[in-house]
PDB file of N, CA and C in Angstrom:
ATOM      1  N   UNK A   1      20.449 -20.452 -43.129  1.00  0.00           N
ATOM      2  CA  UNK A   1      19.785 -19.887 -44.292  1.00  0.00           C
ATOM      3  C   UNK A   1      19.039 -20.946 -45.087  1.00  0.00           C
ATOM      4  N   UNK A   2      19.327 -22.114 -44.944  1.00  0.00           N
ATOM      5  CA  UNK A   2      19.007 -23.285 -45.951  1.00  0.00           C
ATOM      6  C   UNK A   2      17.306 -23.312 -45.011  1.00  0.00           C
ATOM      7  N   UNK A   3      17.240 -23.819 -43.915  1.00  0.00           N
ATOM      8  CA  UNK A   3      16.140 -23.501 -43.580  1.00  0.00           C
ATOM      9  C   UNK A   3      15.122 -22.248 -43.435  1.00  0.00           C
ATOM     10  N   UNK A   4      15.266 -21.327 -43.824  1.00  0.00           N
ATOM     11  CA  UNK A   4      14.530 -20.302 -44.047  1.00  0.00           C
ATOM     12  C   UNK A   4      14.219 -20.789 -45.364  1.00  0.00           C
ATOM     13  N   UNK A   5      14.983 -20.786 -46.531  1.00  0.00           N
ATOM     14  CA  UNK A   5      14.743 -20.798 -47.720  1.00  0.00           C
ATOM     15  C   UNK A   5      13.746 -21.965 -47.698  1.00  0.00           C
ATOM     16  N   UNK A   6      13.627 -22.636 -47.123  1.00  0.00           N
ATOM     17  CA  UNK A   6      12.395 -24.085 -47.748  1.00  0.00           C
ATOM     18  C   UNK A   6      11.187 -24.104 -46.869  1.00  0.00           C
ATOM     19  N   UNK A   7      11.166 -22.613 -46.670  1.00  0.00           N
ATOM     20  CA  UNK A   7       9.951 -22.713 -45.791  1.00  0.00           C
ATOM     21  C   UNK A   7       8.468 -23.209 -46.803  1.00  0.00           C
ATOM     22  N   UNK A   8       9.020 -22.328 -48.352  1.00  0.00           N
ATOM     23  CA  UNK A   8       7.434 -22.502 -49.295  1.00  0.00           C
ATOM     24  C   UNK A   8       7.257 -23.983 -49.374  1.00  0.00           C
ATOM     25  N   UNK A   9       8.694 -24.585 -49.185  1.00  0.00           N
ATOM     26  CA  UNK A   9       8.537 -26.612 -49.738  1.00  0.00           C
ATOM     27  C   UNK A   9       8.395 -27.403 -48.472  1.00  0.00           C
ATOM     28  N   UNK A  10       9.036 -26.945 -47.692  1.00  0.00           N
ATOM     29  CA  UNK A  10       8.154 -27.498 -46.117  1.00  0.00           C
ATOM     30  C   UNK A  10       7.883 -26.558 -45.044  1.00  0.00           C
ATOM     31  N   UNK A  11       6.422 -25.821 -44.879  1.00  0.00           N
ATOM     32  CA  UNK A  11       6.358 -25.220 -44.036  1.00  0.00           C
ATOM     33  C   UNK A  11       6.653 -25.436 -43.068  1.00  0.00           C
ATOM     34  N   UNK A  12       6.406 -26.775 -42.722  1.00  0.00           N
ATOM     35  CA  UNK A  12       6.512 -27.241 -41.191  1.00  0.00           C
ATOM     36  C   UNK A  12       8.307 -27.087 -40.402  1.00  0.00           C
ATOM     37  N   UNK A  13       9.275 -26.486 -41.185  1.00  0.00           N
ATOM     38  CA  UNK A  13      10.461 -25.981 -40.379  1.00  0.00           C
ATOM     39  C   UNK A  13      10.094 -23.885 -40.326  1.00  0.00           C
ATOM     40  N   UNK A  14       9.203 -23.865 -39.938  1.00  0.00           N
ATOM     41  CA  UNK A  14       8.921 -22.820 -39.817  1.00  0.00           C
ATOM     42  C   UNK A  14       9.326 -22.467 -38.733  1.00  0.00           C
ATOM     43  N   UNK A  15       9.003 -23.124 -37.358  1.00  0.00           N
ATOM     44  CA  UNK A  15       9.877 -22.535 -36.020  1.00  0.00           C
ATOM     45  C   UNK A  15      10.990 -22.656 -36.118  1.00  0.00           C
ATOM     46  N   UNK A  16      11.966 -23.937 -36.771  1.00  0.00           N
ATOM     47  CA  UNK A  16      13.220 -23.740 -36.974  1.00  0.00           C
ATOM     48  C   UNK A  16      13.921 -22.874 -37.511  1.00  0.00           C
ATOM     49  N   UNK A  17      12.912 -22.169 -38.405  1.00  0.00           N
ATOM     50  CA  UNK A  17      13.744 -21.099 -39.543  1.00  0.00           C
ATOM     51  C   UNK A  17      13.816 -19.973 -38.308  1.00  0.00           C
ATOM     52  N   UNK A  18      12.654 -19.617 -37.521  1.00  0.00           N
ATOM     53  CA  UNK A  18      12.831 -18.415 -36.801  1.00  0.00           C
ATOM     54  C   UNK A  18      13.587 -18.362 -35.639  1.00  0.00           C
ATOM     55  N   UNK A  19      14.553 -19.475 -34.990  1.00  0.00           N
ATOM     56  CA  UNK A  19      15.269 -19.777 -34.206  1.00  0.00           C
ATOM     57  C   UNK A  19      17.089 -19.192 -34.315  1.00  0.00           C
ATOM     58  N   UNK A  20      17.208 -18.380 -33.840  1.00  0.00           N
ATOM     59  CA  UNK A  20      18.970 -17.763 -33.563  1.00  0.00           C
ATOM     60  C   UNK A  20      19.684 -19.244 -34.242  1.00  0.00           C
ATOM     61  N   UNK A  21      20.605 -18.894 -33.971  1.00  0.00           N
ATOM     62  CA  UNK A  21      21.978 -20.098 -34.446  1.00  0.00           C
ATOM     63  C   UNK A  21      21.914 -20.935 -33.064  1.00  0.00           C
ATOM     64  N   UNK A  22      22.224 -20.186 -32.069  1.00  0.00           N
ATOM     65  CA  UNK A  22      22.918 -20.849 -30.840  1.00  0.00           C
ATOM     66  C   UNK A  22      21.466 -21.341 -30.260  1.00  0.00           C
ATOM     67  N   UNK A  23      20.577 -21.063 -30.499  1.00  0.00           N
ATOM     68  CA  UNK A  23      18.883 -22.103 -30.015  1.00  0.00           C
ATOM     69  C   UNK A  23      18.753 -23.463 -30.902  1.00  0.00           C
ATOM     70  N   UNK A  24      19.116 -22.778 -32.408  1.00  0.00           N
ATOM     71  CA  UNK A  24      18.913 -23.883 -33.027  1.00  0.00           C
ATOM     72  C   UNK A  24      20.076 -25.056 -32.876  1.00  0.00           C
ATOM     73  N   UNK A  25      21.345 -24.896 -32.501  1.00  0.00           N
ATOM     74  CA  UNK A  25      22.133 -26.350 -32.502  1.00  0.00           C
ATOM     75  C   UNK A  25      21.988 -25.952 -30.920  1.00  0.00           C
ATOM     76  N   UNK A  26      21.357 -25.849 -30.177  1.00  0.00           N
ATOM     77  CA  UNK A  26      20.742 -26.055 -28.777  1.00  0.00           C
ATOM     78  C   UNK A  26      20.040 -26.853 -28.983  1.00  0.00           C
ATOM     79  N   UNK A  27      18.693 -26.919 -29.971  1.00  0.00           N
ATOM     80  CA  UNK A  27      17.667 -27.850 -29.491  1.00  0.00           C
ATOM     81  C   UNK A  27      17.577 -29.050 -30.627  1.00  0.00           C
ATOM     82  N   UNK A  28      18.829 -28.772 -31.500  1.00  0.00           N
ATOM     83  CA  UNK A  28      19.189 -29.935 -32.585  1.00  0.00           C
ATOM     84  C   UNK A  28      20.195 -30.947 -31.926  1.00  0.00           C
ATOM     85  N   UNK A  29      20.683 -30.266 -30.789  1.00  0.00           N
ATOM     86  CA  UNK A  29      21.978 -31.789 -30.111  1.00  0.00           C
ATOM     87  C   UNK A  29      21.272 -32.547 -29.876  1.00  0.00           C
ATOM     88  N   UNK A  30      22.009 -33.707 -30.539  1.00  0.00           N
ATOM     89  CA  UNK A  30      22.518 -35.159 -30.826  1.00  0.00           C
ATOM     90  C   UNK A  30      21.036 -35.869 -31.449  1.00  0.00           C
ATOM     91  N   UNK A  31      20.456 -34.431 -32.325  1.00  0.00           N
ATOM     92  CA  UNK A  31      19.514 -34.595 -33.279  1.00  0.00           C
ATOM     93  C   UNK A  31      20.455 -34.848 -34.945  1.00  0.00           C
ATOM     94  N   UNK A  32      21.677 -34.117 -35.272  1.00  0.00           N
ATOM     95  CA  UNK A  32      22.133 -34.093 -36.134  1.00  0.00           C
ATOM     96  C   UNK A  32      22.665 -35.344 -36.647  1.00  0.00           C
ATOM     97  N   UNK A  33      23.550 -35.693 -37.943  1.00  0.00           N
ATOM     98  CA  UNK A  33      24.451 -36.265 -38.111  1.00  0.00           C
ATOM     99  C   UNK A  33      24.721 -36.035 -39.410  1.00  0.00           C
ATOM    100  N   UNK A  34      26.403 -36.902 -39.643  1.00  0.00           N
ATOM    101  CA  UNK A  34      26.451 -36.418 -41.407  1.00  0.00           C
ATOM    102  C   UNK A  34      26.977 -37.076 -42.153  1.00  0.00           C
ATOM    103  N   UNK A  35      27.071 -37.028 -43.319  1.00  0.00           N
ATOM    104  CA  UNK A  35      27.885 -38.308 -44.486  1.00  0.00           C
ATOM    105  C   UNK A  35      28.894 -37.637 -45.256  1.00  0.00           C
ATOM    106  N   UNK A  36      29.918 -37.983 -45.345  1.00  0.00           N
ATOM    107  CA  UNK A  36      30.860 -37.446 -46.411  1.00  0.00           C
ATOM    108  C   UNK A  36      30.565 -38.125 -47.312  1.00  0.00           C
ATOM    109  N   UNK A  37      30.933 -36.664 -48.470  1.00  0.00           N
ATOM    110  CA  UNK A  37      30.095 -36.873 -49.936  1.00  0.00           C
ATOM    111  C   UNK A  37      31.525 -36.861 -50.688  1.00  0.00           C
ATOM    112  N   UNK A  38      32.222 -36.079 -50.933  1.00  0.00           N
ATOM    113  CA  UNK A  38      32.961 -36.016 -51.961  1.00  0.00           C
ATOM    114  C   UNK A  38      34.254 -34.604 -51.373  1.00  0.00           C
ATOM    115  N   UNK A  39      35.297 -34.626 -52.167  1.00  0.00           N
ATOM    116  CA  UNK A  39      36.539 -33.995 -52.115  1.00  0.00           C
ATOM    117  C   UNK A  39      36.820 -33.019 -53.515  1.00  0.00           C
ATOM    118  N   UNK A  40      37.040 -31.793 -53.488  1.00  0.00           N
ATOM    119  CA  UNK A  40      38.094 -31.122 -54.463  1.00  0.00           C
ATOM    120  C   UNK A  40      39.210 -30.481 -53.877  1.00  0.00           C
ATOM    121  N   UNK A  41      39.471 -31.140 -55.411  1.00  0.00           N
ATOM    122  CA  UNK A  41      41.273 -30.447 -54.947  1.00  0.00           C
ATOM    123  C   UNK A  41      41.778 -29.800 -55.858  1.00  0.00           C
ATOM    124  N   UNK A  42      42.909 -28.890 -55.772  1.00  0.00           N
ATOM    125  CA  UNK A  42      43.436 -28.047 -56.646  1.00  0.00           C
ATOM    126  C   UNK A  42      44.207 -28.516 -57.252  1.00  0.00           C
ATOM    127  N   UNK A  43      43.793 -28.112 -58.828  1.00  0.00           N
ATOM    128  CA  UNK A  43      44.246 -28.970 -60.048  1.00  0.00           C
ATOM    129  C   UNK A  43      45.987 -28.737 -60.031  1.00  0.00           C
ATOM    130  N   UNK A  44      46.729 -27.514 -59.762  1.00  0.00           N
ATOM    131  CA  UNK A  44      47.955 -27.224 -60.101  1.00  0.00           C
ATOM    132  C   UNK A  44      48.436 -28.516 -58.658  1.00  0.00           C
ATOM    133  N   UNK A  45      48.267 -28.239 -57.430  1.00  0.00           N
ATOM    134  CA  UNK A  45      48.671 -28.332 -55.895  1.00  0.00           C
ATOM    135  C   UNK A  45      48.064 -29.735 -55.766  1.00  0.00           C
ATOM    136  N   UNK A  46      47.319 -30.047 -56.121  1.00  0.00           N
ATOM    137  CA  UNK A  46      46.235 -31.499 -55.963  1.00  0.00           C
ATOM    138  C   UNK A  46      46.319 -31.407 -54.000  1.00  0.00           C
ATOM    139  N   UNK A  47      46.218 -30.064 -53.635  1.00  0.00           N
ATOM    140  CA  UNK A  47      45.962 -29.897 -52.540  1.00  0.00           C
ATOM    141  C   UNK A  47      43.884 -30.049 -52.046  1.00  0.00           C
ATOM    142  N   UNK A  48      43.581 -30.762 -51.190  1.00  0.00           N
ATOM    143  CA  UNK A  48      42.138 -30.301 -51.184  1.00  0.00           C
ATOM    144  C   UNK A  48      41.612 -28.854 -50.707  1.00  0.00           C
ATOM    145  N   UNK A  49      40.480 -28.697 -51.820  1.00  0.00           N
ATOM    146  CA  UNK A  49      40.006 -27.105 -51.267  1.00  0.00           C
ATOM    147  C   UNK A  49      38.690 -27.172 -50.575  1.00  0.00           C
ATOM    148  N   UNK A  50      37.904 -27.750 -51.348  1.00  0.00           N
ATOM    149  CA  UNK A  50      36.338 -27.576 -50.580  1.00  0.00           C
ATOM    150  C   UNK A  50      36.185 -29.874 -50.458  1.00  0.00           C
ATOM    151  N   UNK A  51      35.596 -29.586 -49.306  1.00  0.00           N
ATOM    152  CA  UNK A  51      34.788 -30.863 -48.734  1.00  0.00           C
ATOM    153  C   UNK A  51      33.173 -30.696 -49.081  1.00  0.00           C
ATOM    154  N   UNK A  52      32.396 -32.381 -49.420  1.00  0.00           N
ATOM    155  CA  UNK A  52      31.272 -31.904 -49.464  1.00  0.00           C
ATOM    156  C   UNK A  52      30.865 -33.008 -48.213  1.00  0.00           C
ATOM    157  N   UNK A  53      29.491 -32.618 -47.627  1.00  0.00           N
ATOM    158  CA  UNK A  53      28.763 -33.444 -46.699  1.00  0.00           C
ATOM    159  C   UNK A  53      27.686 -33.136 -46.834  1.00  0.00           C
ATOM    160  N   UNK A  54      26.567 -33.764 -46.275  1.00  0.00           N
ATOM    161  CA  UNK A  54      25.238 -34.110 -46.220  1.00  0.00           C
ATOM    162  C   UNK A  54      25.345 -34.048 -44.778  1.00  0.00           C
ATOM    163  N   UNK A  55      24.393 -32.965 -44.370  1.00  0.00           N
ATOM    164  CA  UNK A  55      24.085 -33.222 -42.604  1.00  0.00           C
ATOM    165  C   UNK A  55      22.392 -33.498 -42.455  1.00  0.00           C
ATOM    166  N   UNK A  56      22.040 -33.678 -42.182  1.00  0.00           N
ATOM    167  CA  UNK A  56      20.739 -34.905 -41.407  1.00  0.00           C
ATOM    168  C   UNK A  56      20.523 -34.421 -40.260  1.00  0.00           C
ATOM    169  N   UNK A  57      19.000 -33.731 -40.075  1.00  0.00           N
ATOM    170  CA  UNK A  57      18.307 -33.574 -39.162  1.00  0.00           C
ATOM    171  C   UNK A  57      17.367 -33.974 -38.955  1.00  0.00           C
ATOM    172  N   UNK A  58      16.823 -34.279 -37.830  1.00  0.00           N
ATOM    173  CA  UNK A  58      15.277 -34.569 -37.882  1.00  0.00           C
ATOM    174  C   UNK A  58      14.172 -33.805 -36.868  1.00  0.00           C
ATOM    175  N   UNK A  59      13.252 -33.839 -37.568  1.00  0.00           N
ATOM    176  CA  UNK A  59      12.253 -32.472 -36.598  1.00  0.00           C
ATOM    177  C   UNK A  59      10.639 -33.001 -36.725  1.00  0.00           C
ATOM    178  N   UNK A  60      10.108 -33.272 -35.784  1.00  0.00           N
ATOM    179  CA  UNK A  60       8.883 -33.837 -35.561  1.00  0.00           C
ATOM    180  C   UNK A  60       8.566 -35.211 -36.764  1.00  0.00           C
ATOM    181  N   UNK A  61       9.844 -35.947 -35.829  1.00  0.00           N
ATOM    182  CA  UNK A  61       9.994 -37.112 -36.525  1.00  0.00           C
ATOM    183  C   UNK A  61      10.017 -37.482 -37.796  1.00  0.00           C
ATOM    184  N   UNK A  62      10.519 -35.988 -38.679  1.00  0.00           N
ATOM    185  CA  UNK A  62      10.658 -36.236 -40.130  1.00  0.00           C
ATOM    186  C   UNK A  62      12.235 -35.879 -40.534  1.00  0.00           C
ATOM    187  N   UNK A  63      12.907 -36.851 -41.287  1.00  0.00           N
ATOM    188  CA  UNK A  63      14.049 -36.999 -41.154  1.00  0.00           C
ATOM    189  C   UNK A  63      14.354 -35.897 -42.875  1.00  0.00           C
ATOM    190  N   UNK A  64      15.379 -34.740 -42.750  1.00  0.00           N
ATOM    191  CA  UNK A  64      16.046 -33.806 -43.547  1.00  0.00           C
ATOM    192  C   UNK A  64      17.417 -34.261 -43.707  1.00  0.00           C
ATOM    193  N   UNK A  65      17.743 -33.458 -45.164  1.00  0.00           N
ATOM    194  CA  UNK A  65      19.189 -33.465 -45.730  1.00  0.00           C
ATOM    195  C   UNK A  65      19.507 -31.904 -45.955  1.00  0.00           C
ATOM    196  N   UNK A  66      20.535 -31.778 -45.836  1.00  0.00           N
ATOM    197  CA  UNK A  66      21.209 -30.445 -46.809  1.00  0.00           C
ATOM    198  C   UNK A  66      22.504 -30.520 -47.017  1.00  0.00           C
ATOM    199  N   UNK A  67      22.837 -30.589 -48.179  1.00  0.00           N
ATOM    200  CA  UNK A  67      24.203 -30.589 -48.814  1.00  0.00           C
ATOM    201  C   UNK A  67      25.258 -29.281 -48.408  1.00  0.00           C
ATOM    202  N   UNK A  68      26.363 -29.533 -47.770  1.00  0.00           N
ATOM    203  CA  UNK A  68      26.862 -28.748 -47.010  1.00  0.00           C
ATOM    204  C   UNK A  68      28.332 -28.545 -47.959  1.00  0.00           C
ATOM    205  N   UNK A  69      28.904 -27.604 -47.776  1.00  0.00           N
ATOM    206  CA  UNK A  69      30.173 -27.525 -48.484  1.00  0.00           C
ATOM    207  C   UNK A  69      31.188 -27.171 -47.119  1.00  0.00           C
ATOM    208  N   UNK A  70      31.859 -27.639 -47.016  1.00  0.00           N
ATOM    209  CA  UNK A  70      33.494 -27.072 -45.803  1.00  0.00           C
ATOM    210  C   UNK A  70      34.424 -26.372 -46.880  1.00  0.00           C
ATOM    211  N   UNK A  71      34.540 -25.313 -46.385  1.00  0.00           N
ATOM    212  CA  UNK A  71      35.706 -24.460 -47.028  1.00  0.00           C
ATOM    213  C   UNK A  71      36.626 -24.350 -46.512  1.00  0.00           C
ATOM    214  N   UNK A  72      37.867 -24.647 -46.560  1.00  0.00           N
ATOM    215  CA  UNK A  72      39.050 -23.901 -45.265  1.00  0.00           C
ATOM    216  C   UNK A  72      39.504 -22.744 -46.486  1.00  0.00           C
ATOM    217  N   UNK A  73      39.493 -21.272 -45.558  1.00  0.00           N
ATOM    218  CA  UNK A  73      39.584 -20.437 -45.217  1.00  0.00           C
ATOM    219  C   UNK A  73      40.959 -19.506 -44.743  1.00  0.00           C
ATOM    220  N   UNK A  74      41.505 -18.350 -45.162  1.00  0.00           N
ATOM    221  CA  UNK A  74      42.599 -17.597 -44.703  1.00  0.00           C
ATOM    222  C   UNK A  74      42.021 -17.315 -42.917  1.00  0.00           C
ATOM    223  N   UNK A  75      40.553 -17.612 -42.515  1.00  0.00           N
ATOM    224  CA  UNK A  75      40.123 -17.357 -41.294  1.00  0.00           C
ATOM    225  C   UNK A  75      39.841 -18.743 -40.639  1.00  0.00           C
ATOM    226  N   UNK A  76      39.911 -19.602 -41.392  1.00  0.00           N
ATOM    227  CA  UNK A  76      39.445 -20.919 -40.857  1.00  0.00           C
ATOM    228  C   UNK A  76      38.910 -21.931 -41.374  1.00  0.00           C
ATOM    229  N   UNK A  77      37.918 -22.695 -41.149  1.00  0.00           N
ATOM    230  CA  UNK A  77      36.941 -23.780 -41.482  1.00  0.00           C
ATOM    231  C   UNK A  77      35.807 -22.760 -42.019  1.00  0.00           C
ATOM    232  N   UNK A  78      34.689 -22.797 -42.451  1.00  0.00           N
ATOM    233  CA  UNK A  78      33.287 -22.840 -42.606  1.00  0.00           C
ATOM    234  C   UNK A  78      32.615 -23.873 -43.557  1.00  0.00           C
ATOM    235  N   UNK A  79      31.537 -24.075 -42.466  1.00  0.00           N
ATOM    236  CA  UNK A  79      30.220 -24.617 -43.591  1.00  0.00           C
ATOM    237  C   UNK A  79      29.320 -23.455 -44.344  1.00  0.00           C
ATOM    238  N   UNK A  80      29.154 -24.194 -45.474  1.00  0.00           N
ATOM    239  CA  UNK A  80      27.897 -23.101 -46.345  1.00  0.00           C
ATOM    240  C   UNK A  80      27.027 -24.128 -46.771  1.00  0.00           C
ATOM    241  N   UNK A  81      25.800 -23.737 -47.084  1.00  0.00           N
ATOM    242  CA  UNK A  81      24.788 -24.460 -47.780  1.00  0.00           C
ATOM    243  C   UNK A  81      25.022 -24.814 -49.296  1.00  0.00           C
ATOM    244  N   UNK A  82      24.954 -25.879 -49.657  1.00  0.00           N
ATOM    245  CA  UNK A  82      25.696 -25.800 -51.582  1.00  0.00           C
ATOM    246  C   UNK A  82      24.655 -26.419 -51.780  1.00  0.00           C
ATOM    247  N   UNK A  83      24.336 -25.170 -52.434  1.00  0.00           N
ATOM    248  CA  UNK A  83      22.993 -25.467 -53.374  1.00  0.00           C
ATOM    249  C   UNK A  83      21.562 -24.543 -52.985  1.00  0.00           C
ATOM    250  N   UNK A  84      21.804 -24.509 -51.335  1.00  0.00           N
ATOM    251  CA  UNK A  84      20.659 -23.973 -50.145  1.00  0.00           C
ATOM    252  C   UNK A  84      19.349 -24.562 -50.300  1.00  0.00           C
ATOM    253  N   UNK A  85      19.325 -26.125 -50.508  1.00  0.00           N
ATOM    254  CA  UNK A  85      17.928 -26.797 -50.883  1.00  0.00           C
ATOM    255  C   UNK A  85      18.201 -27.894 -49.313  1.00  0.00           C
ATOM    256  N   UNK A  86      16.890 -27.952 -48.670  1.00  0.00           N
ATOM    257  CA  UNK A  86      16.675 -28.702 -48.196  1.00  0.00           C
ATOM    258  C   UNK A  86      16.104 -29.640 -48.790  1.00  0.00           C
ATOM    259  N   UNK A  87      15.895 -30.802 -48.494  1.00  0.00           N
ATOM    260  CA  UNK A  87      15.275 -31.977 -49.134  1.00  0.00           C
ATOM    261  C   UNK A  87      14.980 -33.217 -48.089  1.00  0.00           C
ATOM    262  N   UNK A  88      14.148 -33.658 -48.258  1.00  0.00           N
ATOM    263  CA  UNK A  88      13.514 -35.105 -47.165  1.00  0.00           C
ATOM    264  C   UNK A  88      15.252 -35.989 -47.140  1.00  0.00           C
ATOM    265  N   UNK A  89      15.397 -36.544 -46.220  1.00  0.00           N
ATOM    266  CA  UNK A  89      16.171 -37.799 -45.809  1.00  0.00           C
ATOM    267  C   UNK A  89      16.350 -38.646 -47.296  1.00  0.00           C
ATOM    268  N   UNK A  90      17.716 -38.883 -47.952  1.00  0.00           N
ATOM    269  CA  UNK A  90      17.150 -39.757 -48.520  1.00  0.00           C
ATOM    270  C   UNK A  90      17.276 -38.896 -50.358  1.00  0.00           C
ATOM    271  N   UNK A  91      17.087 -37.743 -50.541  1.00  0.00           N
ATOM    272  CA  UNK A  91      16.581 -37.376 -52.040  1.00  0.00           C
ATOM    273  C   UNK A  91      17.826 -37.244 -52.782  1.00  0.00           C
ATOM    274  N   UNK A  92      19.240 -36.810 -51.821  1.00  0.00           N
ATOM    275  CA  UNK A  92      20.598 -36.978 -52.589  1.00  0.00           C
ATOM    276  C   UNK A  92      20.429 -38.097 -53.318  1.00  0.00           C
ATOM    277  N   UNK A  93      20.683 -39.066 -52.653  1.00  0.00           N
ATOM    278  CA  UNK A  93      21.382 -40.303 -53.185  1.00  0.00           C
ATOM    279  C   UNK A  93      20.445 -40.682 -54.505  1.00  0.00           C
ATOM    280  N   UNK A  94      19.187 -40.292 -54.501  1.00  0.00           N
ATOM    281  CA  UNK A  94      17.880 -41.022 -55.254  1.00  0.00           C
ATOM    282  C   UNK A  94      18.785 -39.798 -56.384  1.00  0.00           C
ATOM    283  N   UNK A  95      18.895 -38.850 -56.364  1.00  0.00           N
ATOM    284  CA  UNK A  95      19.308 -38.069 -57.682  1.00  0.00           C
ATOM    285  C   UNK A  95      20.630 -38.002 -57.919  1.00  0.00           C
ATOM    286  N   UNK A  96      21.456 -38.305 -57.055  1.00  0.00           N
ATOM    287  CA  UNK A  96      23.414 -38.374 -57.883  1.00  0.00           C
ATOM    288  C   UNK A  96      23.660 -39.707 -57.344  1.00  0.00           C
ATOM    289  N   UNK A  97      22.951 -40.624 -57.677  1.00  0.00           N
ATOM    290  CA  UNK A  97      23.795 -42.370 -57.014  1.00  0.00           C
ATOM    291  C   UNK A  97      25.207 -42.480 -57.916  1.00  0.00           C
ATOM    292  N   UNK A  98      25.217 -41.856 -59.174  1.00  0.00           N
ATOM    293  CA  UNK A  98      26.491 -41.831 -59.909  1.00  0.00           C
ATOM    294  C   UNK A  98      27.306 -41.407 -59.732  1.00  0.00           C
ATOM    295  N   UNK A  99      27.662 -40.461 -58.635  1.00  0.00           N
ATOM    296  CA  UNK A  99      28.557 -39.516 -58.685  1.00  0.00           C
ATOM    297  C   UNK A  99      29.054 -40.022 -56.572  1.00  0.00           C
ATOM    298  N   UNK A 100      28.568 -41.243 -56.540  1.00  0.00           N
ATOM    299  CA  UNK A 100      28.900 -41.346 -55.016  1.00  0.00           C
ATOM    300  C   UNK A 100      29.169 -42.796 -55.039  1.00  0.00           C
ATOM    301  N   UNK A 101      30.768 -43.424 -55.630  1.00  0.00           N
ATOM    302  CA  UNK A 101      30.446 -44.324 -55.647  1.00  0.00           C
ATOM    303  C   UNK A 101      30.317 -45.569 -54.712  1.00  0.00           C
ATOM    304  N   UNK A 102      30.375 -45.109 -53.375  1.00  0.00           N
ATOM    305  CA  UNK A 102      30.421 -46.068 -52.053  1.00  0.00           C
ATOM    306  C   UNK A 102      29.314 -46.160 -52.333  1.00  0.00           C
ATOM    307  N   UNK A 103      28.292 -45.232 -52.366  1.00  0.00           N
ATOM    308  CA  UNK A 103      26.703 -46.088 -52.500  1.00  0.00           C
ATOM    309  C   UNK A 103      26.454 -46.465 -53.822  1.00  0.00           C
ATOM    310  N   UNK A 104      26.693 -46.730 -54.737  1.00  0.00           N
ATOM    311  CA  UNK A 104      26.749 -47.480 -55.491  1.00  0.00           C
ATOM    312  C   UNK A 104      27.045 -49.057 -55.256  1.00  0.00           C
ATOM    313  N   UNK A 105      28.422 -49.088 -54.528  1.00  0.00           N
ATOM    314  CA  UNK A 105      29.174 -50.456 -55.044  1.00  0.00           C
ATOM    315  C   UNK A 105      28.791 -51.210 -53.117  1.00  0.00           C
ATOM    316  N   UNK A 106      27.848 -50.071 -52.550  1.00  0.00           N
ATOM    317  CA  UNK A 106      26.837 -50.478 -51.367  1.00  0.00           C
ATOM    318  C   UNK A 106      25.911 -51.627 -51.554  1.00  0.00           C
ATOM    319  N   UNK A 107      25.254 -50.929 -53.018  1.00  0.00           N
ATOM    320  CA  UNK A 107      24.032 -51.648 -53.560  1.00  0.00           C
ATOM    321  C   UNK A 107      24.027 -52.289 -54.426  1.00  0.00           C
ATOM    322  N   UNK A 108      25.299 -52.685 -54.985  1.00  0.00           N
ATOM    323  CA  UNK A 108      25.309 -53.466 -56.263  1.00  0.00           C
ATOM    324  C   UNK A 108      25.357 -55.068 -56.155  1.00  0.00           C
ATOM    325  N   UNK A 109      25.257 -55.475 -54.668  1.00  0.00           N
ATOM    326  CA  UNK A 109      25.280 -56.875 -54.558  1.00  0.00           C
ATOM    327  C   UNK A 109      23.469 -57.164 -54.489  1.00  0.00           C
TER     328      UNK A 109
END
């Protein structure tokens, strides 16, 4: 869904948007990859509930982000889109460097 939605901000994932699930991580293997972003946990349980990540694609040699959320589930795992913004390689970090502090204390030398 994240790629459908950014078709008006980058047309050019336009064939990607119109691609099934099982075509698209068909013709995205070992195109992907991802960064762990951050952890919540439940305030009573300080059990974790949602995971965040950044997965990274790239498509006619232009490198994408989308902020991903992991939920575990009474059915399982899922990913969802958090936020459903795609964005160029790169635009997380330029807008929450505060809130991530491995890249912070990355760049502080």
């Amino acid at each position: 869904f994240a790629i459908r939605d950014a078709i008006k901000k980058f047309p050019e994932l336009l064939k990607l948007s119109q691609m099934d699930n099982k075509d698209f991580f068909h013709f995205m293997q070992n195109k992907l990859s991802n960064e762990y972003l951050r952890t919540k946990f439940n305030e009573d349980t300080l059990e974790p509930t949602d995971d965040y990540f950044l997965f990274f694609f790239t498509y006619n040699e232009i490198s994408y982000e989308v902020e991903l959320l992991r939920k575990v589930t009474d059915h399982g795992i899922i990913f969802v889109p958090y936020g459903y913004q795609i964005n160029k390689k790169g635009d997380w970090h330029r807008r929450h460097p505060s809130t991530y502090s491995y890249f912070n204390d990355r760049h502080s030398n």
